[in-house]
N, C-alpha and C. Protein backbone atom coordinates (compact mmCIF):
# COMPACT_ATOMS: atom_id res chain seq x y z
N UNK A 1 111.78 -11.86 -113.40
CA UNK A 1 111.05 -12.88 -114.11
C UNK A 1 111.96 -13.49 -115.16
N UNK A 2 111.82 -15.03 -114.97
CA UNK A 2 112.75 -15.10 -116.27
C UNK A 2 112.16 -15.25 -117.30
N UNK A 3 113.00 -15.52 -118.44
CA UNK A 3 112.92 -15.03 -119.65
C UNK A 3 112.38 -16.16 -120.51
N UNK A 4 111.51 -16.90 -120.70
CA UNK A 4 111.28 -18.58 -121.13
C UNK A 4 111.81 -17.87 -122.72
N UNK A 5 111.69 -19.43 -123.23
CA UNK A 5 112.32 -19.42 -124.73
C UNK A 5 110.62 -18.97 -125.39
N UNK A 6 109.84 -19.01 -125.13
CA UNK A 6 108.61 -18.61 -125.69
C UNK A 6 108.58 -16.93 -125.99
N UNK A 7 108.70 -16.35 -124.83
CA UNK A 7 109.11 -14.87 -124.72
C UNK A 7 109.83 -14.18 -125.51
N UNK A 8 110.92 -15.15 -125.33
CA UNK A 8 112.45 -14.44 -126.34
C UNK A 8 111.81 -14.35 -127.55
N UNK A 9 111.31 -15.61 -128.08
CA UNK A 9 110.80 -15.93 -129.76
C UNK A 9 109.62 -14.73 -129.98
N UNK A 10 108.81 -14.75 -128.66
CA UNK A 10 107.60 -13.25 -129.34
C UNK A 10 108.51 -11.93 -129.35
N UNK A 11 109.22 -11.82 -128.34
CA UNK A 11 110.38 -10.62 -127.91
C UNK A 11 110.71 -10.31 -129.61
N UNK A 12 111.66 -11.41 -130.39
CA UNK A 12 112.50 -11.33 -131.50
C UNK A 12 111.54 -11.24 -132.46
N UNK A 13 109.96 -11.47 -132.53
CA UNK A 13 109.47 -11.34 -133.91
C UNK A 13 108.59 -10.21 -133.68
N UNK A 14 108.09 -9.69 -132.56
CA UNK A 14 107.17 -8.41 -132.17
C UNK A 14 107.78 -7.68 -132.92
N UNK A 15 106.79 -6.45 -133.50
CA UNK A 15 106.63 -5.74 -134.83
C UNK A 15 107.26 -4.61 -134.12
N UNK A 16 107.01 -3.27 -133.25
CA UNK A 16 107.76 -2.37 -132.42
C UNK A 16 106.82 -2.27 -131.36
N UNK A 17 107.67 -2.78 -130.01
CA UNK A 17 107.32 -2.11 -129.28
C UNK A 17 106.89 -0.68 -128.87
N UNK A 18 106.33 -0.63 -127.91
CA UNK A 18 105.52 1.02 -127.40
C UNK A 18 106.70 1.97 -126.89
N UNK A 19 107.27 1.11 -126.26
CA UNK A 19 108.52 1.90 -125.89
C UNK A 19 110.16 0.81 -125.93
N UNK A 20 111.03 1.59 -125.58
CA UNK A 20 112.14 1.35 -125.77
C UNK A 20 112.81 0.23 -124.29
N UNK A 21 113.44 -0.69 -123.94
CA UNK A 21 113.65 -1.16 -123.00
C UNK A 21 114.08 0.39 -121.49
N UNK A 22 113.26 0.17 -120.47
CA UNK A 22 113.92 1.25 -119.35
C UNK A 22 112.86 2.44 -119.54
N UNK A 23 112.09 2.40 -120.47
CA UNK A 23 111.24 3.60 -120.06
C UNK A 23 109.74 3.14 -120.01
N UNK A 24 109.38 2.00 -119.71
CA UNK A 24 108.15 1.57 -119.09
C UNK A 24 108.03 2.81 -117.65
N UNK A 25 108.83 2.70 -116.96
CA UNK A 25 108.20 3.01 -115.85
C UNK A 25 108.31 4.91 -115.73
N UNK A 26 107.58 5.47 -115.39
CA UNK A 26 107.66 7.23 -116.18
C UNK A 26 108.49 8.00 -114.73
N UNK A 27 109.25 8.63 -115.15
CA UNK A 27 110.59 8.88 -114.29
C UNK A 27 109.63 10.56 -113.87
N UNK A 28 109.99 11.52 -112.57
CA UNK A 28 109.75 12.51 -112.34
C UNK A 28 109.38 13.37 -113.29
N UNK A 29 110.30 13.87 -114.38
CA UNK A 29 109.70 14.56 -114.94
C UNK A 29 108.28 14.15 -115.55
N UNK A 30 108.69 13.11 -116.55
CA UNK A 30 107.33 12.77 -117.05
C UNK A 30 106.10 12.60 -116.22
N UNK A 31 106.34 12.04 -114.35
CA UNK A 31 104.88 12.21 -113.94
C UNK A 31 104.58 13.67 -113.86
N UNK A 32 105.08 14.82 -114.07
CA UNK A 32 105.06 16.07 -113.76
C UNK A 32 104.48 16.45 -115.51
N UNK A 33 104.37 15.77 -116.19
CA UNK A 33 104.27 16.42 -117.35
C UNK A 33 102.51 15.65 -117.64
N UNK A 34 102.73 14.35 -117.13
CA UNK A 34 101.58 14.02 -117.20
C UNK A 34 100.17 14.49 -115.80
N UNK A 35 100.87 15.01 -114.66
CA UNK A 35 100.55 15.38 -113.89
C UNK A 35 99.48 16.97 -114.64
N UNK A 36 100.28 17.75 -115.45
CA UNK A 36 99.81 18.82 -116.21
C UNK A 36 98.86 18.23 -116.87
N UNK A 37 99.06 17.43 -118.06
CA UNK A 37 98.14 16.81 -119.03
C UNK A 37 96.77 16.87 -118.38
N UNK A 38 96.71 15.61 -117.32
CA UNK A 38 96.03 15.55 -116.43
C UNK A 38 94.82 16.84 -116.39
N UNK A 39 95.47 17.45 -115.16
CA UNK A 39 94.36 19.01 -115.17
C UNK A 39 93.94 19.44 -116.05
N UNK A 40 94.92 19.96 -117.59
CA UNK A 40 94.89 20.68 -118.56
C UNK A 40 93.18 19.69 -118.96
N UNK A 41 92.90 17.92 -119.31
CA UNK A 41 91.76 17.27 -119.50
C UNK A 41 90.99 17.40 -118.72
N UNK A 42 91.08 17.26 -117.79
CA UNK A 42 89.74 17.87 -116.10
C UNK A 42 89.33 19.52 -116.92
N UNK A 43 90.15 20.26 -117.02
CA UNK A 43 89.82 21.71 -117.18
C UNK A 43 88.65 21.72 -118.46
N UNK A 44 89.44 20.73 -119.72
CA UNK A 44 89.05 20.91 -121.00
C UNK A 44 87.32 20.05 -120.87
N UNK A 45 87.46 18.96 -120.26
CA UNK A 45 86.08 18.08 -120.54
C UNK A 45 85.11 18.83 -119.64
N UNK A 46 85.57 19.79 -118.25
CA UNK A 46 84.51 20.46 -117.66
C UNK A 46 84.27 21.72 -118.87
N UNK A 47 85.14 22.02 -119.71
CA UNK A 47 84.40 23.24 -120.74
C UNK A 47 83.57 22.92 -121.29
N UNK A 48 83.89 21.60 -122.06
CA UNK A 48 82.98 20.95 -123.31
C UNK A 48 81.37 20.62 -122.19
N UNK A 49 81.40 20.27 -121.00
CA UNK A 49 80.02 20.14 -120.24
C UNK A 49 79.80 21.58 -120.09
N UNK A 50 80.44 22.55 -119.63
CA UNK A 50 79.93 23.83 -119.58
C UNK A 50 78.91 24.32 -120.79
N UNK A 51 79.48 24.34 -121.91
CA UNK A 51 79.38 24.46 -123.29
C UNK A 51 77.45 24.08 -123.60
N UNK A 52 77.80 23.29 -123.02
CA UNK A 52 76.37 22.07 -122.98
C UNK A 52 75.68 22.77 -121.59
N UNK A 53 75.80 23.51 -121.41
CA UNK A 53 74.75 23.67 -119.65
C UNK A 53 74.74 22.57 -118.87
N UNK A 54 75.98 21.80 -118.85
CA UNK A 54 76.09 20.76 -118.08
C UNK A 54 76.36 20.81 -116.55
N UNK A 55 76.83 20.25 -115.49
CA UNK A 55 77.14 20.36 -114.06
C UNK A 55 78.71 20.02 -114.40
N UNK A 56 80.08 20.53 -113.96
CA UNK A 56 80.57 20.55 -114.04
C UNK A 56 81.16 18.65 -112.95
N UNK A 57 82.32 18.30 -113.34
CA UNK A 57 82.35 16.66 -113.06
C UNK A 57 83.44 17.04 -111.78
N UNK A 58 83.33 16.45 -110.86
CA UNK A 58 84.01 16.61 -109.81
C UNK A 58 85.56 15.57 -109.68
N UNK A 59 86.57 16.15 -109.72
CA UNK A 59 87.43 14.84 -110.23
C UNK A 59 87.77 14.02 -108.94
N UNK A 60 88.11 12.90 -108.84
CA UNK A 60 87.94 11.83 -107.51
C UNK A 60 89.34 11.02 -108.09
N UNK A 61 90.01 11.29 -106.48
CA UNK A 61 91.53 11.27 -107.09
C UNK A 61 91.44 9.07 -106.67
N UNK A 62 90.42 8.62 -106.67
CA UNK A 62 90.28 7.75 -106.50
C UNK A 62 90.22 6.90 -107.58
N UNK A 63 88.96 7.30 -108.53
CA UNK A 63 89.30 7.17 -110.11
C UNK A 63 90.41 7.43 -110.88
N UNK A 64 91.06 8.37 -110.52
CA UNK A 64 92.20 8.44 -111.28
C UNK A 64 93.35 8.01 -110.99
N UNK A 65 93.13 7.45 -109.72
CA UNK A 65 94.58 6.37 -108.96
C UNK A 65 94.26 4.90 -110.16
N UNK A 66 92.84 4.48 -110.32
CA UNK A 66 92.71 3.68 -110.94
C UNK A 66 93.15 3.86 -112.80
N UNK A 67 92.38 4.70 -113.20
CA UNK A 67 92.64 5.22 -114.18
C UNK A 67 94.34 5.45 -114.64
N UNK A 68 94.76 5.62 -113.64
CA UNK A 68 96.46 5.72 -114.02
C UNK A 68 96.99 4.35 -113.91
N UNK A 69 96.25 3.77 -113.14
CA UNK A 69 97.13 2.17 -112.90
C UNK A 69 96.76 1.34 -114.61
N UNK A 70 95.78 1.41 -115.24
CA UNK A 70 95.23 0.79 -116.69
C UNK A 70 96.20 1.62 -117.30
N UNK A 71 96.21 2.71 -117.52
CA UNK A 71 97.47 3.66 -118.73
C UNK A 71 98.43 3.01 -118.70
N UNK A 72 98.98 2.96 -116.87
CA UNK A 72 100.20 1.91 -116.95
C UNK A 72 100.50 0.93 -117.50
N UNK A 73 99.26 -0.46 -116.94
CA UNK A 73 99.06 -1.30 -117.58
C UNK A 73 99.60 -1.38 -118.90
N UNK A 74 98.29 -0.91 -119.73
CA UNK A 74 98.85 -0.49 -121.34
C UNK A 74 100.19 -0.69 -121.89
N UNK A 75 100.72 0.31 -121.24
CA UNK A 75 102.20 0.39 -121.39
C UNK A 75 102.73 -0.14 -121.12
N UNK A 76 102.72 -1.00 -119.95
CA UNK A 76 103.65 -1.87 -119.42
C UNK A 76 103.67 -3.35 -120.31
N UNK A 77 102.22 -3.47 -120.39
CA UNK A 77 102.26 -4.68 -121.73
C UNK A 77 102.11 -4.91 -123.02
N UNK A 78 102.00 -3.17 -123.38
CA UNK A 78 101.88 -3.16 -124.89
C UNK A 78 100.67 -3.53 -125.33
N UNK A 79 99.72 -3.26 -124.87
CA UNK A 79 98.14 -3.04 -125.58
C UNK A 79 97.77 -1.54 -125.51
N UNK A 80 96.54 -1.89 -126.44
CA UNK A 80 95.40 -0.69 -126.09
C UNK A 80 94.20 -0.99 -126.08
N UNK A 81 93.19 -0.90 -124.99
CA UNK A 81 92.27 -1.63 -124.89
C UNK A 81 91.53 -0.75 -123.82
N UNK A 82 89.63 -0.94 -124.14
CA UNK A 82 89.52 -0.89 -122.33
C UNK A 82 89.37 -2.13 -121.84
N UNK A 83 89.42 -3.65 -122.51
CA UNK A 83 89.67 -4.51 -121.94
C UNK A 83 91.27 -4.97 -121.52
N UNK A 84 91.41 -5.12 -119.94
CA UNK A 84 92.51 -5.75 -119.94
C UNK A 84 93.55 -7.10 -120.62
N UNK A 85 94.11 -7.72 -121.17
CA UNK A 85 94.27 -9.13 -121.97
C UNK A 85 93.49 -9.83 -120.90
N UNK A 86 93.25 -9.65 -119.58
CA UNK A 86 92.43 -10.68 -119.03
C UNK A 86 90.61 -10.50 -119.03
N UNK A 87 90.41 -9.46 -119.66
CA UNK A 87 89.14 -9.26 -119.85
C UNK A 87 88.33 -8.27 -118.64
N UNK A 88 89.24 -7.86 -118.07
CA UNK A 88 88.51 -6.88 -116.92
C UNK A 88 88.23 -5.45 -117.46
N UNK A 89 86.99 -5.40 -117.44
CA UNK A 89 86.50 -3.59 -118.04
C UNK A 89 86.88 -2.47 -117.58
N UNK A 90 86.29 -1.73 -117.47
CA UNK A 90 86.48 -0.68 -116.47
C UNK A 90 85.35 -0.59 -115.36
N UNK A 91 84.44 -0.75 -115.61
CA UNK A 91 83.36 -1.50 -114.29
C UNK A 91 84.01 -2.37 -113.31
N UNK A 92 84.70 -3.40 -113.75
CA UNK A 92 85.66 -4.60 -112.76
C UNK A 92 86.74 -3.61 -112.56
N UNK A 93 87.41 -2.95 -112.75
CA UNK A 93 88.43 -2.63 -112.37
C UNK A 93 87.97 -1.48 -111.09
N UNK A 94 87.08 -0.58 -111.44
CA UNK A 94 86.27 0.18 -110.49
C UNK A 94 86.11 -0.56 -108.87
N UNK A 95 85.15 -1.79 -109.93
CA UNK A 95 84.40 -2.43 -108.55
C UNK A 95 85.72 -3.16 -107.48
N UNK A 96 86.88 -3.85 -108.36
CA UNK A 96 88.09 -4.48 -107.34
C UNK A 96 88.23 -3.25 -106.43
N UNK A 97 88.02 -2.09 -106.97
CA UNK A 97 89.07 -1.08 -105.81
C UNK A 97 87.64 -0.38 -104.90
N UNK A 98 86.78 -1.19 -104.94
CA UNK A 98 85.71 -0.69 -103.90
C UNK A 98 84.66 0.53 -103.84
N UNK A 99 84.70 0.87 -104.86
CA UNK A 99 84.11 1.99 -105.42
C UNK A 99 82.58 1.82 -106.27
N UNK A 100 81.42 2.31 -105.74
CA UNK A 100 80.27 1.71 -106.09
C UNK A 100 79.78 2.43 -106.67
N UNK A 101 79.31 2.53 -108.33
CA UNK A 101 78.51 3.37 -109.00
C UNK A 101 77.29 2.86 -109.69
N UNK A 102 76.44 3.68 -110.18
CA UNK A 102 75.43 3.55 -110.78
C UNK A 102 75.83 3.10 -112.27
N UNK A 103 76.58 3.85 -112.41
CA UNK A 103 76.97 4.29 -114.15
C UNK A 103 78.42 4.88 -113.94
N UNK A 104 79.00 3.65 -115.04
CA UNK A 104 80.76 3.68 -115.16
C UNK A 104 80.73 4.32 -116.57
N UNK A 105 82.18 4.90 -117.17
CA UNK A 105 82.26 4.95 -118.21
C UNK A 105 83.74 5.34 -118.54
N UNK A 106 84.40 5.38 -119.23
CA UNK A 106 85.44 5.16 -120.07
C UNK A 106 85.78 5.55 -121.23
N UNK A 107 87.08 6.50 -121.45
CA UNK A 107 87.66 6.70 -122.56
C UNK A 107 88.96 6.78 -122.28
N UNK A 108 89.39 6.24 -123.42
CA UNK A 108 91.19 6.28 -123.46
C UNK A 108 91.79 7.13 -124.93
N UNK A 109 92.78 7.24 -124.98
CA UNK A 109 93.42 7.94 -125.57
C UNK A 109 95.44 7.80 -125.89
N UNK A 110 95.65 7.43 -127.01
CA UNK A 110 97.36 7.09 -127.03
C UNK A 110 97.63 7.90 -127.97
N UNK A 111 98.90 8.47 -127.65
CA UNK A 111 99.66 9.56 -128.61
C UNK A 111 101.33 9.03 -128.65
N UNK A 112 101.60 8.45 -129.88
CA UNK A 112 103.31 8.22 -130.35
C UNK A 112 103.51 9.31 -130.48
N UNK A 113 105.05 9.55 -129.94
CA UNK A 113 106.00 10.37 -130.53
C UNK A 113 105.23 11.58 -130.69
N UNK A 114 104.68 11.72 -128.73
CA UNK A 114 104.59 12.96 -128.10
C UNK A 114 105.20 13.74 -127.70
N UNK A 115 105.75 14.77 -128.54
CA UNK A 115 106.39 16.10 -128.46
C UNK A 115 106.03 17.31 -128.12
N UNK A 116 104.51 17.62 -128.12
CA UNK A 116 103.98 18.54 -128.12
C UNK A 116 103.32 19.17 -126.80
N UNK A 117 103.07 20.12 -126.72
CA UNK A 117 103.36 20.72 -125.41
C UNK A 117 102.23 20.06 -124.66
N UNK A 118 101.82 19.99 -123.41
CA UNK A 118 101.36 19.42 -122.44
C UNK A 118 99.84 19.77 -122.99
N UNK A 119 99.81 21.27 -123.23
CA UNK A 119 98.36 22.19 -123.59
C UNK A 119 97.61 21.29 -124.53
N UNK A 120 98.86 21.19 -125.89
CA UNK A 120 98.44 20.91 -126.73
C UNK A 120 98.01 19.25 -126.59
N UNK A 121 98.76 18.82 -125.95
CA UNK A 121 98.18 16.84 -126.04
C UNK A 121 96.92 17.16 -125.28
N UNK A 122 96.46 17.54 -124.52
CA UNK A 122 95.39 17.97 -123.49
C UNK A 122 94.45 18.25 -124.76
N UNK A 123 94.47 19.00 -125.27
CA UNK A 123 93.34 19.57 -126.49
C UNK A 123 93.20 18.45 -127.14
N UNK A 124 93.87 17.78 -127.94
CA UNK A 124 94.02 17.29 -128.99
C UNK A 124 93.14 15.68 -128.12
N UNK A 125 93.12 15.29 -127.13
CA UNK A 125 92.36 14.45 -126.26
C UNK A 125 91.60 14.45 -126.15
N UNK A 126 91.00 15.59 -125.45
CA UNK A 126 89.94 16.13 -125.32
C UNK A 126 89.04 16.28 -127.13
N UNK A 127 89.32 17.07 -128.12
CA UNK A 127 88.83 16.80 -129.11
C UNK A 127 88.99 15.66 -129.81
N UNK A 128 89.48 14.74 -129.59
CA UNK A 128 89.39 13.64 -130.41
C UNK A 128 88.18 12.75 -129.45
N UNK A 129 88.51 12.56 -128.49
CA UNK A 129 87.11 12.39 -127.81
C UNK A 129 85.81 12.91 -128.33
N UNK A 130 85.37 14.14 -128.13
CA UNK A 130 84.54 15.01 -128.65
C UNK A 130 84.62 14.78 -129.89
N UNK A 131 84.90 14.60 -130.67
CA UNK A 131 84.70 13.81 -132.42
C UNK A 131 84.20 11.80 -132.54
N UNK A 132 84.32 11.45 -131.08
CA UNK A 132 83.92 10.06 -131.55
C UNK A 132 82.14 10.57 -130.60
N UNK A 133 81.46 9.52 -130.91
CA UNK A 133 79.96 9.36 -130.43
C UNK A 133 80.01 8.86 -128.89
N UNK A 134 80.68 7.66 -129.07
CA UNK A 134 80.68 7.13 -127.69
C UNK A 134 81.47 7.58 -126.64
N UNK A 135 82.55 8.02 -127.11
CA UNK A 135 83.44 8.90 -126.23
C UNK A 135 83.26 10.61 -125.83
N UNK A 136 82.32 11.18 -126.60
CA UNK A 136 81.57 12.48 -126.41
C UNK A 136 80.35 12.41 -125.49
N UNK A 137 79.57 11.14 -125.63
CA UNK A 137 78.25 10.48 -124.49
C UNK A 137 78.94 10.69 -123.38
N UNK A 138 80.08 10.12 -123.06
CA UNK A 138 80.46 9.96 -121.83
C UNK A 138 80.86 11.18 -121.36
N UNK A 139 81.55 12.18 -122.16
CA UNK A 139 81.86 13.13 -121.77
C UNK A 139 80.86 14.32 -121.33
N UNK A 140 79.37 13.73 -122.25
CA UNK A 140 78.11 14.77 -121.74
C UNK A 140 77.08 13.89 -121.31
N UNK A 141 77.10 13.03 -120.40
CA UNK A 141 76.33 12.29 -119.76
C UNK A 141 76.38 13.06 -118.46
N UNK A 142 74.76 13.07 -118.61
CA UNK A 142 74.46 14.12 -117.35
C UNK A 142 74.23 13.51 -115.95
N UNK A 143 74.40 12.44 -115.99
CA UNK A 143 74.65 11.65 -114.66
C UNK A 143 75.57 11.29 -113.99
N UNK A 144 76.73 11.37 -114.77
CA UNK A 144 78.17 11.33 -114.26
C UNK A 144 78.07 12.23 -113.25
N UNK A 145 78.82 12.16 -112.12
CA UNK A 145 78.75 13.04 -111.31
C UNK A 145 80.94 13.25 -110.91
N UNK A 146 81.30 12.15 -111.24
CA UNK A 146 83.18 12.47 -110.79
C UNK A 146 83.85 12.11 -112.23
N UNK A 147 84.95 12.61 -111.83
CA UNK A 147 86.07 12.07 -113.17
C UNK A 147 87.24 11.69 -112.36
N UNK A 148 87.64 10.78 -112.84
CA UNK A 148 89.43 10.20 -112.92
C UNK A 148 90.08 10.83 -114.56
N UNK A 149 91.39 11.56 -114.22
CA UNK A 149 91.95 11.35 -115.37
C UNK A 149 92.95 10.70 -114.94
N UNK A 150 93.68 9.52 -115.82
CA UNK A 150 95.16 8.72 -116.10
C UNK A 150 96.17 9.00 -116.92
N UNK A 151 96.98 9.61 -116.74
CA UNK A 151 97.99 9.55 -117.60
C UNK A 151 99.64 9.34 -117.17
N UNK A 152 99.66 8.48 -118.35
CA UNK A 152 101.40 7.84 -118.20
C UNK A 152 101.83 8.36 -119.33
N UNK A 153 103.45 9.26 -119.02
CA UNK A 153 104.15 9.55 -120.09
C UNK A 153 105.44 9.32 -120.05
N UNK A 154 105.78 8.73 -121.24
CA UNK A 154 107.37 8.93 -121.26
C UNK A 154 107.69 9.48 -122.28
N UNK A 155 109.07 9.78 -122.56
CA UNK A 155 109.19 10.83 -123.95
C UNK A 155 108.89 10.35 -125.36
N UNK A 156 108.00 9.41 -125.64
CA UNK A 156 107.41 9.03 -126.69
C UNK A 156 106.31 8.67 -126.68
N UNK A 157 105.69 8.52 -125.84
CA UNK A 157 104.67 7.99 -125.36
C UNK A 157 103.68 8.40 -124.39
N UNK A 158 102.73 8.55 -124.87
CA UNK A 158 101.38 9.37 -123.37
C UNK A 158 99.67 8.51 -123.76
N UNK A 159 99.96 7.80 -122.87
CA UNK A 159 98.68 7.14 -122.39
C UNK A 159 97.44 7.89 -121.59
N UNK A 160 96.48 7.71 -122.24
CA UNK A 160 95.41 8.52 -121.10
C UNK A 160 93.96 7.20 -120.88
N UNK A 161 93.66 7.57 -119.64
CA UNK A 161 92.78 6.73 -119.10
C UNK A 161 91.52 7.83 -118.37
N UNK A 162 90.31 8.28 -119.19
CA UNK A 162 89.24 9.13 -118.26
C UNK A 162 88.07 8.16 -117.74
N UNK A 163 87.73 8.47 -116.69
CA UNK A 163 87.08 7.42 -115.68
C UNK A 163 85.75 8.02 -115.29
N UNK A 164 84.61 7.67 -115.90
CA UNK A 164 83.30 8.80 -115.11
C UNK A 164 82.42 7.49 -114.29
N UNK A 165 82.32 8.39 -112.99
CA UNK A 165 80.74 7.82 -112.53
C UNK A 165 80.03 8.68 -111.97
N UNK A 166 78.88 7.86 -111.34
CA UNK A 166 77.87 8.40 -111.20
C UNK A 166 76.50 7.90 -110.71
């Protein structure tokens, strides 16, 4: 893509980028680290429903193909949002990839100058979730029936994208 003079001028006055030029795209290790993350949040959000006498969420590697493609996103353009800059939710993003639910829902999660062990970003997700209202609903909404988790990491950076329906 080239580079218009518009670009360069946001390029030269943007405050810091998310990441460094070359690590947008998350190299083996990091999908292996986010690959962990991953489970370690499936494991942690089925406790917090356990906890609750909940039904445990079945994860649907379908949601989380999606769910990882928005983390990307994110990263790739330097937002944080569950709206895309073009305005697509997570309902539209669901429904493009053919997937029909009753009840969508959504939480995300960004950690700078992630160092900390896989366990620990996993917890620290998972409870910060569980400390907001709307992001704890989703996590004990008893109608959800699957989960997607998303996550993109590079060595500064870990994006998470959780995906419920139902």
């Amino acid at each position: 893509m080239a580079l218009t003079r518009r670009r360069f001028l946001l390029a030269c006055v943007a405050p810091w980028p998310f990441v460094r030029r070359g690590e947008a795209r998350a190299g083996d290790a990091n999908r292996e680290r986010a690959a962990t993350i991953e489970q370690a949040v499936l494991r942690l959000t089925n406790d917090a429903r356990a906890d609750r006498r909940l039904a445990p969420l079945e994860p649907s590697f379908a949601l989380a193909a999606i769910a990882r493609r928005h983390s990307q996103d994110m990263l790739d353009r330097d937002y944080f949002d569950h709206c895309t800059p073009e305005g697509l939710r997570s309902s539209d993003r669901i429904a493009r990839s053919g997937l029909d639910f009753d009840a969508t829902g959504e939480n995300i999660y960004m950690v700078r100058n992630a160092t900390s062990s896989q366990a620990s970003l996993a917890s620290a997700m998972v409870k910060g979730w569980m400390n907001s209202r709307d992001h704890r609903a989703n996590i004990l909404t008893p109608d959800y029936r699957v989960v997607g988790v998303g996550i993109v990491a590079t060595p500064r950076i870990v994006l998470a994208t959780q995906l419920f329906g139902g």
